[in-house]
C-alpha atoms as a PDB file:
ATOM      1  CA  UNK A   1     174.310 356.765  85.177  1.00  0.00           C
ATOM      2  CA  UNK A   2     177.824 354.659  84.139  1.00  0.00           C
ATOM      3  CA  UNK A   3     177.299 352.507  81.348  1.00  0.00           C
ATOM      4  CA  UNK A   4     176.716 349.533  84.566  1.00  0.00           C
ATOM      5  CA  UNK A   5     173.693 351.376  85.473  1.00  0.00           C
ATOM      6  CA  UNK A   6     172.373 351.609  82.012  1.00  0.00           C
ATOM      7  CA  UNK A   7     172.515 347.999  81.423  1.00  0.00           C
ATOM      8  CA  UNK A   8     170.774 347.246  85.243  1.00  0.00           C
ATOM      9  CA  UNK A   9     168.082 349.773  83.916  1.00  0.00           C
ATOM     10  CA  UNK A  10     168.077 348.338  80.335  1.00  0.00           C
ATOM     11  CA  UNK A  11     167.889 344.919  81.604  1.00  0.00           C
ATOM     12  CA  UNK A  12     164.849 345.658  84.104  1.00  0.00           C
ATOM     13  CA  UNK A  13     163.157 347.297  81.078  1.00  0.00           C
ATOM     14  CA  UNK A  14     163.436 344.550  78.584  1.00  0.00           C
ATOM     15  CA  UNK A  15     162.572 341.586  81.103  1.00  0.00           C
ATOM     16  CA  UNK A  16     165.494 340.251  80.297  1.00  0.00           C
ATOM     17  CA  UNK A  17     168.128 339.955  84.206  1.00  0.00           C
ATOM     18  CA  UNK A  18     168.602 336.324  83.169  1.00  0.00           C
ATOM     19  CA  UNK A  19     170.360 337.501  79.905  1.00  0.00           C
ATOM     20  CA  UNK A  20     168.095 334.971  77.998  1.00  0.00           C
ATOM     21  CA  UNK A  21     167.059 337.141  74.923  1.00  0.00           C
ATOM     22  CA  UNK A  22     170.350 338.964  74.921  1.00  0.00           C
ATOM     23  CA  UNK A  23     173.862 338.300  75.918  1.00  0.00           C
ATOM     24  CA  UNK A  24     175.840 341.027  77.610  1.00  0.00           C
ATOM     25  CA  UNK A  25     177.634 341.292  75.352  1.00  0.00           C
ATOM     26  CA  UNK A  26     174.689 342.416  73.072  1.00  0.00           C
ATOM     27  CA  UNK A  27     173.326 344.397  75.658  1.00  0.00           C
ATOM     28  CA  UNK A  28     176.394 346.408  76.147  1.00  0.00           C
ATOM     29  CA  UNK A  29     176.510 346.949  72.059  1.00  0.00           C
ATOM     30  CA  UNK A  30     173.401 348.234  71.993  1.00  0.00           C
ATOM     31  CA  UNK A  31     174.017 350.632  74.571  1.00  0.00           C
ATOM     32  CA  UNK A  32     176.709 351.716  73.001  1.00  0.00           C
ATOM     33  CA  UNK A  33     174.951 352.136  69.705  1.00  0.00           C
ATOM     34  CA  UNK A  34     172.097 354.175  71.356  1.00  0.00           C
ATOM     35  CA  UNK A  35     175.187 355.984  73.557  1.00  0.00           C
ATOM     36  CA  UNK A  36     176.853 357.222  70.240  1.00  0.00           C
ATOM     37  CA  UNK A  37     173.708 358.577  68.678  1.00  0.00           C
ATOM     38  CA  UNK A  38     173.852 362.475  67.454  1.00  0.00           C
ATOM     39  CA  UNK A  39     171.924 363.594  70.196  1.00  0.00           C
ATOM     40  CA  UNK A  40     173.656 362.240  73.134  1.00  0.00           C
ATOM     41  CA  UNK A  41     174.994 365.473  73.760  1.00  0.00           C
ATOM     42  CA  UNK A  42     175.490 367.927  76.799  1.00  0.00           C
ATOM     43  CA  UNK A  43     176.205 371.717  76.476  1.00  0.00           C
ATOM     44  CA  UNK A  44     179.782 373.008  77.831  1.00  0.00           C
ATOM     45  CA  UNK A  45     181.383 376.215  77.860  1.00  0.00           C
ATOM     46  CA  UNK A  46     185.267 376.158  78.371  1.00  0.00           C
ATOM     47  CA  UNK A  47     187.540 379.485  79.630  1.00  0.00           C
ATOM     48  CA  UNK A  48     190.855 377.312  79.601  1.00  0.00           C
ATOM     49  CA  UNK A  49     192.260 378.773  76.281  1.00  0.00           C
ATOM     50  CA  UNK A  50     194.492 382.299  76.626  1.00  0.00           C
ATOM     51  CA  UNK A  51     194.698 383.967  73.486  1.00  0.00           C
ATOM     52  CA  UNK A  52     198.244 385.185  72.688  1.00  0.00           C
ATOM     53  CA  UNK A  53     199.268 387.544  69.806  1.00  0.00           C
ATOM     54  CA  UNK A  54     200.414 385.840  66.543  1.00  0.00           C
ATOM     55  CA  UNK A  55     199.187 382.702  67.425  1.00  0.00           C
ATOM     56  CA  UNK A  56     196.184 381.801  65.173  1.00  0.00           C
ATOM     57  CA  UNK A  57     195.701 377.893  65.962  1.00  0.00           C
ATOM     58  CA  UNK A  58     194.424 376.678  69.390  1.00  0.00           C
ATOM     59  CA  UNK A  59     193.999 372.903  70.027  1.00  0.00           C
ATOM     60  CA  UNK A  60     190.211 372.269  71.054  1.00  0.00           C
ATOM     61  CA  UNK A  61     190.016 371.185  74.700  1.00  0.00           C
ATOM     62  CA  UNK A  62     189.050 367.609  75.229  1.00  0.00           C
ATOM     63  CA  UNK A  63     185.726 368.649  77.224  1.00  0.00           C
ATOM     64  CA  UNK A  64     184.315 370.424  73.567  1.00  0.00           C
ATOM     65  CA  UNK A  65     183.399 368.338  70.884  1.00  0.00           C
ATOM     66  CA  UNK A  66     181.692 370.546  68.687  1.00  0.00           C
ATOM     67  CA  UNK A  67     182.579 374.364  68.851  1.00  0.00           C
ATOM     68  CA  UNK A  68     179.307 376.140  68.704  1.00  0.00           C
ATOM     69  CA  UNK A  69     180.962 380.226  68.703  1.00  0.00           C
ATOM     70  CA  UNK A  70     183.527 381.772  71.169  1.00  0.00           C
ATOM     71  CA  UNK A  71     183.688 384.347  72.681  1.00  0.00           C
ATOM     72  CA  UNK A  72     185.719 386.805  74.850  1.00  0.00           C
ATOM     73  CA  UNK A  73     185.319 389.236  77.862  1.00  0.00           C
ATOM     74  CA  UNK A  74     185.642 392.702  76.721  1.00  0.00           C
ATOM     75  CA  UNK A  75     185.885 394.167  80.377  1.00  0.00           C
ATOM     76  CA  UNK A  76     186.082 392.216  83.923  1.00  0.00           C
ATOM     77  CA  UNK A  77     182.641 392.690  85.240  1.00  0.00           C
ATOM     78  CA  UNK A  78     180.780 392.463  81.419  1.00  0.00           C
ATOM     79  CA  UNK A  79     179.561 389.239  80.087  1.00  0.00           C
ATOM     80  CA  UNK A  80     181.314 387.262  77.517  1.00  0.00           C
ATOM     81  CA  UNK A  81     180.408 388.432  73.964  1.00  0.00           C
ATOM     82  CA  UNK A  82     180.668 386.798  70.249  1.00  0.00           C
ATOM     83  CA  UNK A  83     184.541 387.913  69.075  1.00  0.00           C
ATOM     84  CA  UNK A  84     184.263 389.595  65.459  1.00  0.00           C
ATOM     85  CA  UNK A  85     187.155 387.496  64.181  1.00  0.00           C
ATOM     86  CA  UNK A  86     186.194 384.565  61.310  1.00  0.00           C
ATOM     87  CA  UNK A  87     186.960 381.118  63.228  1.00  0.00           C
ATOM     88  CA  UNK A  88     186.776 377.705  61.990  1.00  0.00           C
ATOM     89  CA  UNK A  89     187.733 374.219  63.287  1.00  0.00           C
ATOM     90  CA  UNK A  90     190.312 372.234  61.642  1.00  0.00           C
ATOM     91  CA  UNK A  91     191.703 368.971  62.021  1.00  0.00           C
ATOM     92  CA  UNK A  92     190.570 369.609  65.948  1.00  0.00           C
ATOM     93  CA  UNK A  93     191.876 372.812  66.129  1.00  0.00           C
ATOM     94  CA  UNK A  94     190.257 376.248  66.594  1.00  0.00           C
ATOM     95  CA  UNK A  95     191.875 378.368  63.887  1.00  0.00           C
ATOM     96  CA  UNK A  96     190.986 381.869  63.443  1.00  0.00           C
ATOM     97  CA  UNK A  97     191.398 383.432  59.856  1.00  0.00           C
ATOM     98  CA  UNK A  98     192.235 386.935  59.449  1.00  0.00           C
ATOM     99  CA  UNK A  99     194.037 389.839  61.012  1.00  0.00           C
ATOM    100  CA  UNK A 100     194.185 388.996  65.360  1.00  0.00           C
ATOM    101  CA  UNK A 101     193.828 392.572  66.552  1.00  0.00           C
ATOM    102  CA  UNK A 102     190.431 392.485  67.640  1.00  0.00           C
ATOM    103  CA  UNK A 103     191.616 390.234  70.360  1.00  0.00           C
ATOM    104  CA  UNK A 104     193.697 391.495  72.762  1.00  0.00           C
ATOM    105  CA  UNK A 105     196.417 389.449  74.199  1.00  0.00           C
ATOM    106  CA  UNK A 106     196.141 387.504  76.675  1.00  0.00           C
ATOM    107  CA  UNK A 107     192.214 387.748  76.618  1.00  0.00           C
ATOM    108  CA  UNK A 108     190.464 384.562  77.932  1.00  0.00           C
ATOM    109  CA  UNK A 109     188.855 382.684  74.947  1.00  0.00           C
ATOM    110  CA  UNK A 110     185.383 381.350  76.175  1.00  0.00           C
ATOM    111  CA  UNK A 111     184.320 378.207  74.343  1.00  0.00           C
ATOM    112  CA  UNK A 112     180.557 377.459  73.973  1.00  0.00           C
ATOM    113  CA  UNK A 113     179.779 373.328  72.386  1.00  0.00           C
ATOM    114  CA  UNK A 114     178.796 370.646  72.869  1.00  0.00           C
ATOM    115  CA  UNK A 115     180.108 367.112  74.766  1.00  0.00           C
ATOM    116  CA  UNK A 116     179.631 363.988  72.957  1.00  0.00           C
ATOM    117  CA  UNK A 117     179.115 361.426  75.404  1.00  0.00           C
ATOM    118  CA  UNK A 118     180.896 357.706  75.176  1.00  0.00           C
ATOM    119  CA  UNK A 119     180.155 354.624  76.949  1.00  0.00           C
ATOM    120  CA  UNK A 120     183.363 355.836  79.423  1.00  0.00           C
ATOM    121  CA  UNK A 121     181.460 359.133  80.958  1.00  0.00           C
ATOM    122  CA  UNK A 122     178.500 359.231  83.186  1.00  0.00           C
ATOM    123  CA  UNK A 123     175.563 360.519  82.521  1.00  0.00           C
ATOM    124  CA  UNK A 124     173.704 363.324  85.044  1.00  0.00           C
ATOM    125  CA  UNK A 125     170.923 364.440  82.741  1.00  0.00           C
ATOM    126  CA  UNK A 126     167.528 362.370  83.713  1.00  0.00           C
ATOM    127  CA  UNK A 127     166.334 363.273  80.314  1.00  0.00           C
ATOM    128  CA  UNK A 128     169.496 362.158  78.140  1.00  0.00           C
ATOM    129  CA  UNK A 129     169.541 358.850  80.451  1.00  0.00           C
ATOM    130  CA  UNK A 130     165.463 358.479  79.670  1.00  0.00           C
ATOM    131  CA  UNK A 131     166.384 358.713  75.975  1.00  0.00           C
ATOM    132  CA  UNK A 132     168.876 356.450  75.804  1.00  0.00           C
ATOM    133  CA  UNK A 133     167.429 353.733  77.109  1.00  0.00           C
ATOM    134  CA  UNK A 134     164.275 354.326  75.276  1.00  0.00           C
ATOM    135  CA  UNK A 135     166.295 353.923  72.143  1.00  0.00           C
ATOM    136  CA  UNK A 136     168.318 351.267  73.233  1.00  0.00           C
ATOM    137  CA  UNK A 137     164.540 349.297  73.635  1.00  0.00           C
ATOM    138  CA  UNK A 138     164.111 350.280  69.939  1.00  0.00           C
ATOM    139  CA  UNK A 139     167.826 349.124  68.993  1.00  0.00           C
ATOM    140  CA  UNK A 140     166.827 346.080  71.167  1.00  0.00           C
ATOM    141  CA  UNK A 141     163.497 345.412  69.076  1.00  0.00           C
ATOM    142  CA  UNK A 142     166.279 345.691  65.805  1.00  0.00           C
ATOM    143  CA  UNK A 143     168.279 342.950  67.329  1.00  0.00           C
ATOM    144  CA  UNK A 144     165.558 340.930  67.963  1.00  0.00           C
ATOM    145  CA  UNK A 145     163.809 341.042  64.532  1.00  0.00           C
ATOM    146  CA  UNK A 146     167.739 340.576  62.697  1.00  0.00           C
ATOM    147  CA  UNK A 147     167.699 337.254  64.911  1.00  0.00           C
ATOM    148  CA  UNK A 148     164.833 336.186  63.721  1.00  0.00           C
ATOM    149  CA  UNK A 149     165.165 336.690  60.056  1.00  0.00           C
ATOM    150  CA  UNK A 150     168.760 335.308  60.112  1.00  0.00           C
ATOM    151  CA  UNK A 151     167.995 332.146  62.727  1.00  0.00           C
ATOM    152  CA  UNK A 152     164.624 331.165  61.362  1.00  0.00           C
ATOM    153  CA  UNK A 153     164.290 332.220  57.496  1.00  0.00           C
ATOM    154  CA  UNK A 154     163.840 329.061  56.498  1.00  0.00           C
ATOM    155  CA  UNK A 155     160.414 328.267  58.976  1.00  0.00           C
ATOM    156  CA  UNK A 156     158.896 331.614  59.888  1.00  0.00           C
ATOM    157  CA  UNK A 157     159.429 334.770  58.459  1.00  0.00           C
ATOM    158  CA  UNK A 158     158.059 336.158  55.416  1.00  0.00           C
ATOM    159  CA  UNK A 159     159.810 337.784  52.591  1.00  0.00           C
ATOM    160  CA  UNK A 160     157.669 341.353  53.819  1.00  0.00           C
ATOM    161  CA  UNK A 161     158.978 341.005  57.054  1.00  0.00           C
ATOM    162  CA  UNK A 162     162.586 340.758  55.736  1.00  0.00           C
ATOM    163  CA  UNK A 163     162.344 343.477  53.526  1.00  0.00           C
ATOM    164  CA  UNK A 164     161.034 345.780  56.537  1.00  0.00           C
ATOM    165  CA  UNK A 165     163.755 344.456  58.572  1.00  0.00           C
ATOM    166  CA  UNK A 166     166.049 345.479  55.639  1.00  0.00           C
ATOM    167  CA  UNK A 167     164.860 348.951  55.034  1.00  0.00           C
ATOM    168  CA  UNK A 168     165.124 349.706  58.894  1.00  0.00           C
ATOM    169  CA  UNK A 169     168.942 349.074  58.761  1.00  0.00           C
ATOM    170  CA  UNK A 170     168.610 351.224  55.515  1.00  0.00           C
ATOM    171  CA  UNK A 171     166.807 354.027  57.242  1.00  0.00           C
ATOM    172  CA  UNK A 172     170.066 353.451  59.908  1.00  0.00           C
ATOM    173  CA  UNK A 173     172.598 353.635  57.966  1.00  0.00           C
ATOM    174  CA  UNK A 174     171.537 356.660  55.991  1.00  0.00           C
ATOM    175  CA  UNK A 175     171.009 358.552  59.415  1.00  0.00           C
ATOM    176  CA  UNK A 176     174.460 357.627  60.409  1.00  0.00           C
ATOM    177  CA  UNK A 177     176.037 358.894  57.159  1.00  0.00           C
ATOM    178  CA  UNK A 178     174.322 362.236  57.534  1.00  0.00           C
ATOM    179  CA  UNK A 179     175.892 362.211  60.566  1.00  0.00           C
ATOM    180  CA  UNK A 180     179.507 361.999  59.364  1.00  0.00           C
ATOM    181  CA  UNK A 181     181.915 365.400  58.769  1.00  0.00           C
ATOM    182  CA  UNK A 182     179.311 367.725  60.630  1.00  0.00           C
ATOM    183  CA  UNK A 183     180.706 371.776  60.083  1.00  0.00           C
ATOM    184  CA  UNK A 184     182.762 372.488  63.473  1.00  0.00           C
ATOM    185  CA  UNK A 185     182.787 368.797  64.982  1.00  0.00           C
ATOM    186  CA  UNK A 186     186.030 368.269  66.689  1.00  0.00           C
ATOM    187  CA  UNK A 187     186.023 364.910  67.015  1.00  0.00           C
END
């Protein structure tokens, strides 16, 4: 599913075709919100990096956003094994630290991660597509109690609900700052 069939889905889900409890403009940011969340992932590997003698930095191929180990073939009919060499990622590069012998040139280097998916790619995985949606309900629910507390504050809504309102975003904001500067992100 494209981010246009997320929103078709999203809007069947919350009652809401006629765009008369959200805009689209709404819609589409809480998509994105629940589209950038930590575990919107999809495991990769990637075989398009040669490793060459001397050279101890390799930019991170745009398909890997978060190195998980690498690993090269020792022979042509073994399977790909962790290399020995210390490896870390910097500044979206895969930099290995140490003496380069235990590679030998010109080996493929085998890249095991993670994708982060945007709002741009489409998303395959029934699961991943199930729990996005799911959260953009719960992101929806957000919106809709914000709204409240910020349209009708003066008529309706208690001082518990707004402190509940204001601990959620709390709870949020904490969960995205763990999230920042992960070990071995890329990007």
């Amino acid at each position: 599913m494209d981010i246009d069939e997320l929103t078709t889905q999203l809007n069947i889900r919350l009652g809401d075709t006629d765009n008369f409890a959200f805009t689209t403009e709404e819609k589409t940011s809480i998509l994105t919100e629940a589209i950038e969340d930590e575990y919107v992932v999809t495991s990769k590997w990637d075989e398009t990096l040669t490793y060459s003698q001397g050279t101890w930095q390799y930019a991170i191929p745009s398909s890997i956003t978060t190195v998980k180990d690498v690993y090269i073939k020792p022979g042509t009919n073994e399977d790909p094994e962790t290399i020995a060499l210390p490896w870390d990622v910097v500044e979206g590069n895969l930099q290995f630290k140490g003496g380069s012998r235990v590679i030998p040139d010109g080996s493929t280097l085998y890249i095991r991660g993670n994708h982060k998916y945007t709002i741009a790619d489409t998303i395959t995985e029934t699961r991943l597509q199930q729990y996005i949606l799911n959260l953009a309900q719960v992101n929806a629910m957000d919106e809709i109690g914000i709204k409240k507390i910020l349209k009708f504050v003066k008529n309706d809504t208690s001082v518990s609900e707004i402190i509940a309102m204001k601990r959620e975003l709390e709870r949020k904001v904490a969960k995205h700052r763990a999230s920042i500067a992960k070990e071995f992100q890329a990007a």
